[in-house]
C-alpha atoms as a PDB file:
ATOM      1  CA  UNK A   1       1.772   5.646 -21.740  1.00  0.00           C
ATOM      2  CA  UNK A   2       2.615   9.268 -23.058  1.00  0.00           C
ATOM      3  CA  UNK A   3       4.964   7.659 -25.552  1.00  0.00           C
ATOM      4  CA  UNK A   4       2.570   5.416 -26.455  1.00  0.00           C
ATOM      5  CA  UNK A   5       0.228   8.367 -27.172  1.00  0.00           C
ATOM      6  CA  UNK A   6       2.795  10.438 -29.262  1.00  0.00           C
ATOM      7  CA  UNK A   7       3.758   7.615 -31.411  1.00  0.00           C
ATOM      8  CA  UNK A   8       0.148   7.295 -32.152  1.00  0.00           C
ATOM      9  CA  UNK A   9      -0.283  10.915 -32.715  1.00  0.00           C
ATOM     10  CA  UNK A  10       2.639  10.660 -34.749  1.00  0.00           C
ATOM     11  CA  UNK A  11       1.361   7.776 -36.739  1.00  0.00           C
ATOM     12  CA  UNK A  12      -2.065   9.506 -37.140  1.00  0.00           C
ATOM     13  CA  UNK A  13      -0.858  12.816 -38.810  1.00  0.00           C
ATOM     14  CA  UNK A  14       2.078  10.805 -40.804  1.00  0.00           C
ATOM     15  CA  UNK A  15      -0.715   8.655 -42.871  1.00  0.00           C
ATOM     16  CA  UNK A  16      -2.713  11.692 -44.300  1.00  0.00           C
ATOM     17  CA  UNK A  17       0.750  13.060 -45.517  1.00  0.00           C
ATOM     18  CA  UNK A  18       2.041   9.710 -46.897  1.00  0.00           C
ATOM     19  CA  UNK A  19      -1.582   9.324 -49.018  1.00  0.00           C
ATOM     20  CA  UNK A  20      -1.057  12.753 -50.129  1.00  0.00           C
ATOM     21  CA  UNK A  21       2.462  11.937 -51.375  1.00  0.00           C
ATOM     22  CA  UNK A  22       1.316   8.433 -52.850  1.00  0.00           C
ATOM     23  CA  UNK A  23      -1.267  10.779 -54.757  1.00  0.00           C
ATOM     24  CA  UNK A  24       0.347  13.390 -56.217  1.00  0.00           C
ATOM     25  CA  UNK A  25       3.243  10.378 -57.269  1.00  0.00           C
ATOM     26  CA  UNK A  26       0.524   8.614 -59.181  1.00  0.00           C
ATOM     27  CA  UNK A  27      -0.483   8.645 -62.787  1.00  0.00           C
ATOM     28  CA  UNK A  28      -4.020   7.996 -62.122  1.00  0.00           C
ATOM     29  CA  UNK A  29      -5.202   7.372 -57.885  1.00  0.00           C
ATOM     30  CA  UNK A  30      -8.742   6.590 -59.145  1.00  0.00           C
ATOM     31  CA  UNK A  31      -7.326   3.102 -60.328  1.00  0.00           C
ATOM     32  CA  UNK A  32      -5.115   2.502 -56.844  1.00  0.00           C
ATOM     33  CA  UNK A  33      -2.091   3.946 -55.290  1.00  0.00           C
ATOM     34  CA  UNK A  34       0.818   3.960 -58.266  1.00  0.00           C
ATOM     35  CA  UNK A  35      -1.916   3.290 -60.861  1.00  0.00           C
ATOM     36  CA  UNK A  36      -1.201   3.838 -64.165  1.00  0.00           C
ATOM     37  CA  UNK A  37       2.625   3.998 -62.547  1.00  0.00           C
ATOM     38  CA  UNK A  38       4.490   6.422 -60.398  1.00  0.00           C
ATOM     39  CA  UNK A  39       5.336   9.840 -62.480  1.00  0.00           C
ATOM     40  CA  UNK A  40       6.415  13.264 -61.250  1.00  0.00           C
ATOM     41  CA  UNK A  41       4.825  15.078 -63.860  1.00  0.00           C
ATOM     42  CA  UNK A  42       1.888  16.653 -61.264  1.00  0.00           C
ATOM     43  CA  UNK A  43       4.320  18.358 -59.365  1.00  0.00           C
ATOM     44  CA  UNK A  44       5.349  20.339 -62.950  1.00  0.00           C
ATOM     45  CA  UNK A  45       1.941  21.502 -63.636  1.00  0.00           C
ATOM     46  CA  UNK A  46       0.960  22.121 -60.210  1.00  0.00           C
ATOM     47  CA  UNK A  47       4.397  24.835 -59.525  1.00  0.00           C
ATOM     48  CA  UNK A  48       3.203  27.444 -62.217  1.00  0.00           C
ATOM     49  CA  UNK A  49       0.129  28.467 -60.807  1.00  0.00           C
ATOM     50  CA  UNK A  50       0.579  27.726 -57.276  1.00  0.00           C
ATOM     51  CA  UNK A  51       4.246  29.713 -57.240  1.00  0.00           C
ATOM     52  CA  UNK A  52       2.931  33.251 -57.447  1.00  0.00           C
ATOM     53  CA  UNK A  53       0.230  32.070 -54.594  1.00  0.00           C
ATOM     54  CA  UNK A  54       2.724  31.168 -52.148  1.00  0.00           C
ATOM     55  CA  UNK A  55       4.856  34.219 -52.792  1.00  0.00           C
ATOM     56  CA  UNK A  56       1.764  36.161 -51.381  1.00  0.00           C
ATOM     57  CA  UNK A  57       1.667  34.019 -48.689  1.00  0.00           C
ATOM     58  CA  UNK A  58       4.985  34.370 -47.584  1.00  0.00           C
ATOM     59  CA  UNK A  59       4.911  37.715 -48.136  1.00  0.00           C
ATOM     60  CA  UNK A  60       1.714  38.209 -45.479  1.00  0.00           C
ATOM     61  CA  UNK A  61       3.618  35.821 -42.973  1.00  0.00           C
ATOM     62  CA  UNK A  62       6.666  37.752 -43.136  1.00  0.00           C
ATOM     63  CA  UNK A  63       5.064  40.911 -42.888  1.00  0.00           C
ATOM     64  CA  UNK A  64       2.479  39.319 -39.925  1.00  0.00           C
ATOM     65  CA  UNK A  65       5.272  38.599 -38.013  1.00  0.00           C
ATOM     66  CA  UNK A  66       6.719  41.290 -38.119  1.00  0.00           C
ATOM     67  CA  UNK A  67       3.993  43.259 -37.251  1.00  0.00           C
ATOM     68  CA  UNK A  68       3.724  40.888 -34.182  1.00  0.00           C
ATOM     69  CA  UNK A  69       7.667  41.380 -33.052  1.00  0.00           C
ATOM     70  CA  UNK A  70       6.544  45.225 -32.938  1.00  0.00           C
ATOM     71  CA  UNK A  71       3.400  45.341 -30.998  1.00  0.00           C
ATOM     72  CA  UNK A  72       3.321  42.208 -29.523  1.00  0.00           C
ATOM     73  CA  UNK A  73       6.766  42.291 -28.077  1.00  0.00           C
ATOM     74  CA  UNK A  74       5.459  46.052 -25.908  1.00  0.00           C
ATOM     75  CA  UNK A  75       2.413  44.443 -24.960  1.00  0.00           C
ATOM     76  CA  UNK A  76       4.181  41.159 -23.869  1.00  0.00           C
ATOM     77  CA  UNK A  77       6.859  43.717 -21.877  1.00  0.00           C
ATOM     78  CA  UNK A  78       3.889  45.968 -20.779  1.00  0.00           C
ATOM     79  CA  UNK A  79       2.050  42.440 -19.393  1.00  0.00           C
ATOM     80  CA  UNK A  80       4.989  40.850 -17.967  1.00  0.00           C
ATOM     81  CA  UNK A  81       6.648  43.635 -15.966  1.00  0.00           C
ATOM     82  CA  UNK A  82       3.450  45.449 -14.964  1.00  0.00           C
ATOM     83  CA  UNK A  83       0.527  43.073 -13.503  1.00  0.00           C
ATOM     84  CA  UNK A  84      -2.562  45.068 -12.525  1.00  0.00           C
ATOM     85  CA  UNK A  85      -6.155  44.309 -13.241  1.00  0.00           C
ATOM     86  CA  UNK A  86      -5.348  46.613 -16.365  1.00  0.00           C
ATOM     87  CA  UNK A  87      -2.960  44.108 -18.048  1.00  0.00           C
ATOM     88  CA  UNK A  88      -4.566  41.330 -17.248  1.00  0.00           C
ATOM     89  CA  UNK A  89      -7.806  42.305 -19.443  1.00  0.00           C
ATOM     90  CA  UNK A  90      -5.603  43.436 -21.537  1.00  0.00           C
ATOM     91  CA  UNK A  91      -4.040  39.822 -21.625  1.00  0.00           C
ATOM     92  CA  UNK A  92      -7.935  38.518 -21.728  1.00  0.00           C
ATOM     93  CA  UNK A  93      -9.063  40.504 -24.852  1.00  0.00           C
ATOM     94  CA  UNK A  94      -5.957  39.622 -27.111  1.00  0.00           C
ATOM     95  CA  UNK A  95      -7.168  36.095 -26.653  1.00  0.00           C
ATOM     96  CA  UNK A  96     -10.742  36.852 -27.263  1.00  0.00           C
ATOM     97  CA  UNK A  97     -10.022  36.235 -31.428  1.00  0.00           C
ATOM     98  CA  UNK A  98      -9.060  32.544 -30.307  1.00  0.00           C
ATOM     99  CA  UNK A  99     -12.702  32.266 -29.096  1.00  0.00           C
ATOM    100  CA  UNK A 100     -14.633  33.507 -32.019  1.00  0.00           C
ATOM    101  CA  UNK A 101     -15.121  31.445 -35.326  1.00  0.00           C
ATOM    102  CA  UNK A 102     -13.463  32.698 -38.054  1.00  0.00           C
ATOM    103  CA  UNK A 103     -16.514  33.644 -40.107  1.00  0.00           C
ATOM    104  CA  UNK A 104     -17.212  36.109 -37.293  1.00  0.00           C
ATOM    105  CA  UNK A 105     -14.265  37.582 -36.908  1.00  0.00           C
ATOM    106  CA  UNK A 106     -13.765  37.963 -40.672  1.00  0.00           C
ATOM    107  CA  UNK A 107     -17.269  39.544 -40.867  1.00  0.00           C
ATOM    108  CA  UNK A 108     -16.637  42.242 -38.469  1.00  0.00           C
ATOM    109  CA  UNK A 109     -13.428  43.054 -39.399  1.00  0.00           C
ATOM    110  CA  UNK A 110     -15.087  43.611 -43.044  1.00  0.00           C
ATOM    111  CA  UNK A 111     -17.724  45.312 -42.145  1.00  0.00           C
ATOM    112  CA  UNK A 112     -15.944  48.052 -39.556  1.00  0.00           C
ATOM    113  CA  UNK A 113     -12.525  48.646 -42.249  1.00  0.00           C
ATOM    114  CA  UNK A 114     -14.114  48.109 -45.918  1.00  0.00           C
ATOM    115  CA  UNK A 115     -12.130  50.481 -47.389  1.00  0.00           C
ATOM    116  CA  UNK A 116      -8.680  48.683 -46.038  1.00  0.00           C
ATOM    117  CA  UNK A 117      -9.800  45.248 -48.040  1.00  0.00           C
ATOM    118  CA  UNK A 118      -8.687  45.960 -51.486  1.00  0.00           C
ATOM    119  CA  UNK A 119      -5.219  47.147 -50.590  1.00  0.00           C
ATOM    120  CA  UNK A 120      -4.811  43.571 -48.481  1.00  0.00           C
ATOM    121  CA  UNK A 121      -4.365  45.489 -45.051  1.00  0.00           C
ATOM    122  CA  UNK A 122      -7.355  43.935 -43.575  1.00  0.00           C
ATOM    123  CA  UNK A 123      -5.698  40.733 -44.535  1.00  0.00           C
ATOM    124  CA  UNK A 124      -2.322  41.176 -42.315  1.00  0.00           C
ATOM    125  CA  UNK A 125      -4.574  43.555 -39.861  1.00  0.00           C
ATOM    126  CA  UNK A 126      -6.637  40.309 -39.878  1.00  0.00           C
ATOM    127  CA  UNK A 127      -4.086  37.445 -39.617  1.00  0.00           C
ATOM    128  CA  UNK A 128      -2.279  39.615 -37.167  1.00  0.00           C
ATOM    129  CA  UNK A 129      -5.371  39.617 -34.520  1.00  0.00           C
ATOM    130  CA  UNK A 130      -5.543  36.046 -34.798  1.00  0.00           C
ATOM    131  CA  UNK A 131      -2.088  35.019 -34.139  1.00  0.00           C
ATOM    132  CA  UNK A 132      -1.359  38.179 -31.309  1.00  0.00           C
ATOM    133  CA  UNK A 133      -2.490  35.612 -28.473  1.00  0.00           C
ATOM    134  CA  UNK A 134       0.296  33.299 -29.405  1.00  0.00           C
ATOM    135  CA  UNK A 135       3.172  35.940 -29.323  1.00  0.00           C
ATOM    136  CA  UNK A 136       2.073  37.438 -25.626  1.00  0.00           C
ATOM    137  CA  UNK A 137       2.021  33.610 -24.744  1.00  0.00           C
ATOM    138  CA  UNK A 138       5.538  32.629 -25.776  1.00  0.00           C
ATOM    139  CA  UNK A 139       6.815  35.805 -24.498  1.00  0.00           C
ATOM    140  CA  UNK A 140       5.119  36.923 -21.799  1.00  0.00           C
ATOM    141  CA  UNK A 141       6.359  33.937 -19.693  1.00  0.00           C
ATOM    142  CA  UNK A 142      10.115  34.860 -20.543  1.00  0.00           C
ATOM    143  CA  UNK A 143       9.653  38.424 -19.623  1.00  0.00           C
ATOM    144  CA  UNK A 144       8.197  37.914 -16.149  1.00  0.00           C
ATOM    145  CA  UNK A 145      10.875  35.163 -15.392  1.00  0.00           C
ATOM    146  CA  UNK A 146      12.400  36.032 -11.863  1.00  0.00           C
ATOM    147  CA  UNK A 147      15.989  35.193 -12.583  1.00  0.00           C
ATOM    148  CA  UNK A 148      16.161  37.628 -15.446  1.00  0.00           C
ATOM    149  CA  UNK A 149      14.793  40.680 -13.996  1.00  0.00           C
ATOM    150  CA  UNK A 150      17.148  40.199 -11.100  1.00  0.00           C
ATOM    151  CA  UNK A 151      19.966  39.728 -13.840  1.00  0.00           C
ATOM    152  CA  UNK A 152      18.469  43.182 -15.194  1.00  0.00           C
ATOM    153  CA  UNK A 153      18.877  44.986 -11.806  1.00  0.00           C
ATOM    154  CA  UNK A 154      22.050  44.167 -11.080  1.00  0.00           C
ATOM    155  CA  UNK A 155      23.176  45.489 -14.966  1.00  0.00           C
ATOM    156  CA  UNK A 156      21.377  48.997 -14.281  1.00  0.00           C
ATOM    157  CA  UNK A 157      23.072  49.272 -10.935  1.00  0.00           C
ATOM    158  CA  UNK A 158      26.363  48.639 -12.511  1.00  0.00           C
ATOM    159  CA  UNK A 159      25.974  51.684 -14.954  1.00  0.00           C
ATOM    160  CA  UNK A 160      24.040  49.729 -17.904  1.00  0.00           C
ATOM    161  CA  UNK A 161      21.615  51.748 -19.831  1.00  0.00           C
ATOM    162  CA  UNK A 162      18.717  50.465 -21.056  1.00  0.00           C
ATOM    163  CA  UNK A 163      19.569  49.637 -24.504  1.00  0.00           C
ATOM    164  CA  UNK A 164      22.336  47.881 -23.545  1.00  0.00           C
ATOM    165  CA  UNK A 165      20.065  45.961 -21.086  1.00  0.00           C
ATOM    166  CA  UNK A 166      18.187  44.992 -23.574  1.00  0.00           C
ATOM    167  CA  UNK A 167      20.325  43.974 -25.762  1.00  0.00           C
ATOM    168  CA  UNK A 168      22.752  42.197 -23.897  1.00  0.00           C
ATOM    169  CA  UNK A 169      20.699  40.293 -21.305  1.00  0.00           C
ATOM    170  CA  UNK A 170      16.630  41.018 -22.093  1.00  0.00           C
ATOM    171  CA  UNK A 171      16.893  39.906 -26.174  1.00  0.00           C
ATOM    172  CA  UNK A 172      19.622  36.767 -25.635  1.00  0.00           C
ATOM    173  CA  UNK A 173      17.615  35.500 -22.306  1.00  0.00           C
ATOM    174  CA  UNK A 174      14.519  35.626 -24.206  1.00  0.00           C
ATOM    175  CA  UNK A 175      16.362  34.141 -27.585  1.00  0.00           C
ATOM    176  CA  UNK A 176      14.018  30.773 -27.357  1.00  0.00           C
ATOM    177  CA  UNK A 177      10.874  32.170 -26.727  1.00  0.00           C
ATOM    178  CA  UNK A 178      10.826  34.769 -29.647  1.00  0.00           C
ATOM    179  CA  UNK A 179      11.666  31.734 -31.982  1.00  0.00           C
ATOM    180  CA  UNK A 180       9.054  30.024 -30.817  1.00  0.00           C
ATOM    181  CA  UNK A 181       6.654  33.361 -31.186  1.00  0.00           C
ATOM    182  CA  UNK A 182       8.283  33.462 -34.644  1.00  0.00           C
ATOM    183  CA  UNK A 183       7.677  29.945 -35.944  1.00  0.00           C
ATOM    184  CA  UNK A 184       4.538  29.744 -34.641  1.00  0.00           C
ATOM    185  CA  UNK A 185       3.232  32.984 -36.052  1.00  0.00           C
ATOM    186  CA  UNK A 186       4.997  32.515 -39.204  1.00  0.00           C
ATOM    187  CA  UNK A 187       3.001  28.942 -39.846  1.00  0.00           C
ATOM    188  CA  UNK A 188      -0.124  30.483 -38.694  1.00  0.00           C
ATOM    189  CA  UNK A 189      -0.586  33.153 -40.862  1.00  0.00           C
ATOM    190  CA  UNK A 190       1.034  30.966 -43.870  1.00  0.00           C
ATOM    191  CA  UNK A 191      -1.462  28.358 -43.293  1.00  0.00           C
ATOM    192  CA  UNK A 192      -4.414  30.468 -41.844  1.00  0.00           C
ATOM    193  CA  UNK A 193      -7.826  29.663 -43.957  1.00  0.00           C
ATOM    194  CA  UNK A 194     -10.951  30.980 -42.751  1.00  0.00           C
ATOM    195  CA  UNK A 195     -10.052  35.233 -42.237  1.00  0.00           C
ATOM    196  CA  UNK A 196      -8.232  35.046 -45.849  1.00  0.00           C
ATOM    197  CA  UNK A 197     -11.148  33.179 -47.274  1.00  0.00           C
ATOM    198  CA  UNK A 198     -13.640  36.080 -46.386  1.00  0.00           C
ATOM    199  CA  UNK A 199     -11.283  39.113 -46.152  1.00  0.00           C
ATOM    200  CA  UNK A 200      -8.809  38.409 -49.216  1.00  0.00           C
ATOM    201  CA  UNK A 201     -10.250  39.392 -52.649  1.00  0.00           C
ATOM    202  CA  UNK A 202     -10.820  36.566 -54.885  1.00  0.00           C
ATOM    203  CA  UNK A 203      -8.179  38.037 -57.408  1.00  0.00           C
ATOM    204  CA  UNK A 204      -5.576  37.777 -55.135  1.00  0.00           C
ATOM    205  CA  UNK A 205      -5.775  34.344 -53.176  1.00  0.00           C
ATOM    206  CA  UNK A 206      -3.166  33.089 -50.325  1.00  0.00           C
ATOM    207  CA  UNK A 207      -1.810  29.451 -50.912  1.00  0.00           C
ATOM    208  CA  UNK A 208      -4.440  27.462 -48.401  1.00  0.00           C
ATOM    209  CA  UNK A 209      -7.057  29.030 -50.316  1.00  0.00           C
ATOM    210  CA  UNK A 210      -5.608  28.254 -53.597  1.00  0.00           C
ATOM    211  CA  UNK A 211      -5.602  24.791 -52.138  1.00  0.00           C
ATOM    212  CA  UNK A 212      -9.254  24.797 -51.314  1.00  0.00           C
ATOM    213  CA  UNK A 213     -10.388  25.623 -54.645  1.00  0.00           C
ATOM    214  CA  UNK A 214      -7.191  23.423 -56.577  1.00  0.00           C
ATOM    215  CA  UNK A 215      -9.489  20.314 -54.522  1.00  0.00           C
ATOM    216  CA  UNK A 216     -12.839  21.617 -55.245  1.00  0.00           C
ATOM    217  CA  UNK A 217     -12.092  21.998 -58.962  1.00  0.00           C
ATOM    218  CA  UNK A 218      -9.074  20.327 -60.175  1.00  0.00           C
ATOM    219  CA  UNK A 219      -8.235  16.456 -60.296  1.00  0.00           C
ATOM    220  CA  UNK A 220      -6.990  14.695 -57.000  1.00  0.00           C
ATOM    221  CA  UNK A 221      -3.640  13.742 -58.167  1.00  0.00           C
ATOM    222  CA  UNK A 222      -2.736  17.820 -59.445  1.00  0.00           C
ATOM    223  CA  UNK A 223      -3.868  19.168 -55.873  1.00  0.00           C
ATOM    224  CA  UNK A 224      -2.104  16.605 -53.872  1.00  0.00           C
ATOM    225  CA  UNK A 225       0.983  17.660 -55.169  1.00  0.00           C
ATOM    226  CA  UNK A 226      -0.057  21.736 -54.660  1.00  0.00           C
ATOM    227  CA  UNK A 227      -0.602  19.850 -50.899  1.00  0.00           C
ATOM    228  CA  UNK A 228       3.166  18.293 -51.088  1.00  0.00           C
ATOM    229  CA  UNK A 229       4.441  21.526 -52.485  1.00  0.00           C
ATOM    230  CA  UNK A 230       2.769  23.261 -49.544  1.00  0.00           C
ATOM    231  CA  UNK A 231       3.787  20.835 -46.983  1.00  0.00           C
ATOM    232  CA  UNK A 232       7.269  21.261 -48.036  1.00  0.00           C
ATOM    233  CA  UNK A 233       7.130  24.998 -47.412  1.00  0.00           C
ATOM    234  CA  UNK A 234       5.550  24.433 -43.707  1.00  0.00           C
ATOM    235  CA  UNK A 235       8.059  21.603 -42.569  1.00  0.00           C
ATOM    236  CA  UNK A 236      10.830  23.810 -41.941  1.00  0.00           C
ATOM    237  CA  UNK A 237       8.944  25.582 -40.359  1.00  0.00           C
ATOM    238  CA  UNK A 238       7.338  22.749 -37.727  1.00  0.00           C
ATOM    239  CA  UNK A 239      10.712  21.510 -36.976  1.00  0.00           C
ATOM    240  CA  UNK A 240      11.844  25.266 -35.820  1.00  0.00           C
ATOM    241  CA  UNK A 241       8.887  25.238 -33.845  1.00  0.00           C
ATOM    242  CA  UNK A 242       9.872  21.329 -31.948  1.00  0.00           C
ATOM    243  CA  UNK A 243      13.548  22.800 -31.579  1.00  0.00           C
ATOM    244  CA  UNK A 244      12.386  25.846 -29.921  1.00  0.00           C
ATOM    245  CA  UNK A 245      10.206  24.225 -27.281  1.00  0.00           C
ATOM    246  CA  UNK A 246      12.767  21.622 -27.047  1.00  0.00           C
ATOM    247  CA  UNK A 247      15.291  24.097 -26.227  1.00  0.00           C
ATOM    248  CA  UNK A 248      12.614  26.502 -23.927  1.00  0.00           C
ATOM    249  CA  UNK A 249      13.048  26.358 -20.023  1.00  0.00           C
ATOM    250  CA  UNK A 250      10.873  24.207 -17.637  1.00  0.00           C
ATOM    251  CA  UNK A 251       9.576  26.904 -14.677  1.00  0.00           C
ATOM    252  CA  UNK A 252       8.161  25.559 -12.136  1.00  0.00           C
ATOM    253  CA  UNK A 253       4.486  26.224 -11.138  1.00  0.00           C
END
């Protein structure tokens, strides 16, 4: 039954992707898929002006997770290795941005840093609040894990300092989990809509917005291939993201 289920999962979100494709390969959709024959040129004129667009948006997802590797990574340590009613609010109000609509969130953050909007800050600030939960969730788990602590223990005992700790038994045992915090984070923020629809200026747009406004505006075939162009950017991505839980441990309850 649950492979029944993923093939029809699979089969559901493979459709919208092959209709996009079919689109953006057509000369004209309105008359059918291939009508007026299958052409390439959309993909040309949809590069130019989506190019410089997802440069910014790489640029926010790089920076995003790296932002998350440096705070989140404490705050997953701080969680893991020292449970108290402290940490475990702490634990409930990252995840509070997971509750609250985007709109919301957006708003407030607007209206309490106004002056960090122009620069983009608010943006990464922003798309680094929202994707926080998803870091102390992939890590968090790894950090607490029994077998490595004791593995820890026994290194300090032996002389090991606590760089070497860390980097010889903490970062390698935890190697799978902080690719999964990294893919995941990484697609996020890349394809996050709703805070970089109200925080980013209008000058300055990120790629899913770019796409909003390419289907709003411009004709079907031009912004399905901005969608394959996109698509092509995230896949890599995805398939990081089924290799690392692939690879990640099963604990047992």
């Amino acid at each position: 039954m649950t492979r029944v289920v993923t093939y029809l999962t699979c089969v559901f979100v493979a459709v919208p992707i092959l209709a996009t494709l079919v689109a953006a390969t057509s000369a004209d959709f309105s008359q059918g898929p291939w009508g007026g024959g299958p052409t390439l040129d959309w993909f040309a004129y949809a590069w130019p002006p989506l190019a410089p667009v997802i440069g910014r948006s790489l640029a926010v997802a790089v920076l995003v997770v790296v932002l998350n590797l440096l705070v989140g990574g404490p705050l997953a340590w701080w969680v893991a290795r020292h449970p108290s009613p402290l940490t475990r609010l702490t634990g409930h109000l990252v995840n509070v941005p997971l509750a609250v609509p985007g709109i919301a969130l957006s708003v407030a953050l607007v209206g309490a840093y106004p002056m960090l909007r122009p620069s983009g800050l608010l943006l990464v600030l922003g798309h680094l609040v929202f994707t926080l939960p998803f870091t102390l969730a992939a890590l968090v788990p790894a950090l607490a894990d029994d077998e490595l602590r004791t593995n820890e223990s026994v290194a300090r005992s032996l002389g090991a300092g606590p760089a070497r700790v860390l980097g010889t038994l903490t970062v390698p045992s935890c190697a799978v989990a902080l690719a999964q915090a990294v893919t995941m984070v990484f697609a996020l923020s890349f394809g996050e809509f709703n805070i970089s629809f109200f925080i980013n200026p209008p000058a300055t747009p990120t790629a899913p917005f770019a796409l909003f406004d390419s289907y709003s505006t411009q004709r079907l075939e031009l912004a399905s291939a901005q969608s394959a162009i996109f698509i092509a950017f995230v896949a890599p991505v995805l398939t990081a993201i089924a290799w690392a839980r692939r690879r990640a441990p099963r604990r047992n309850p």
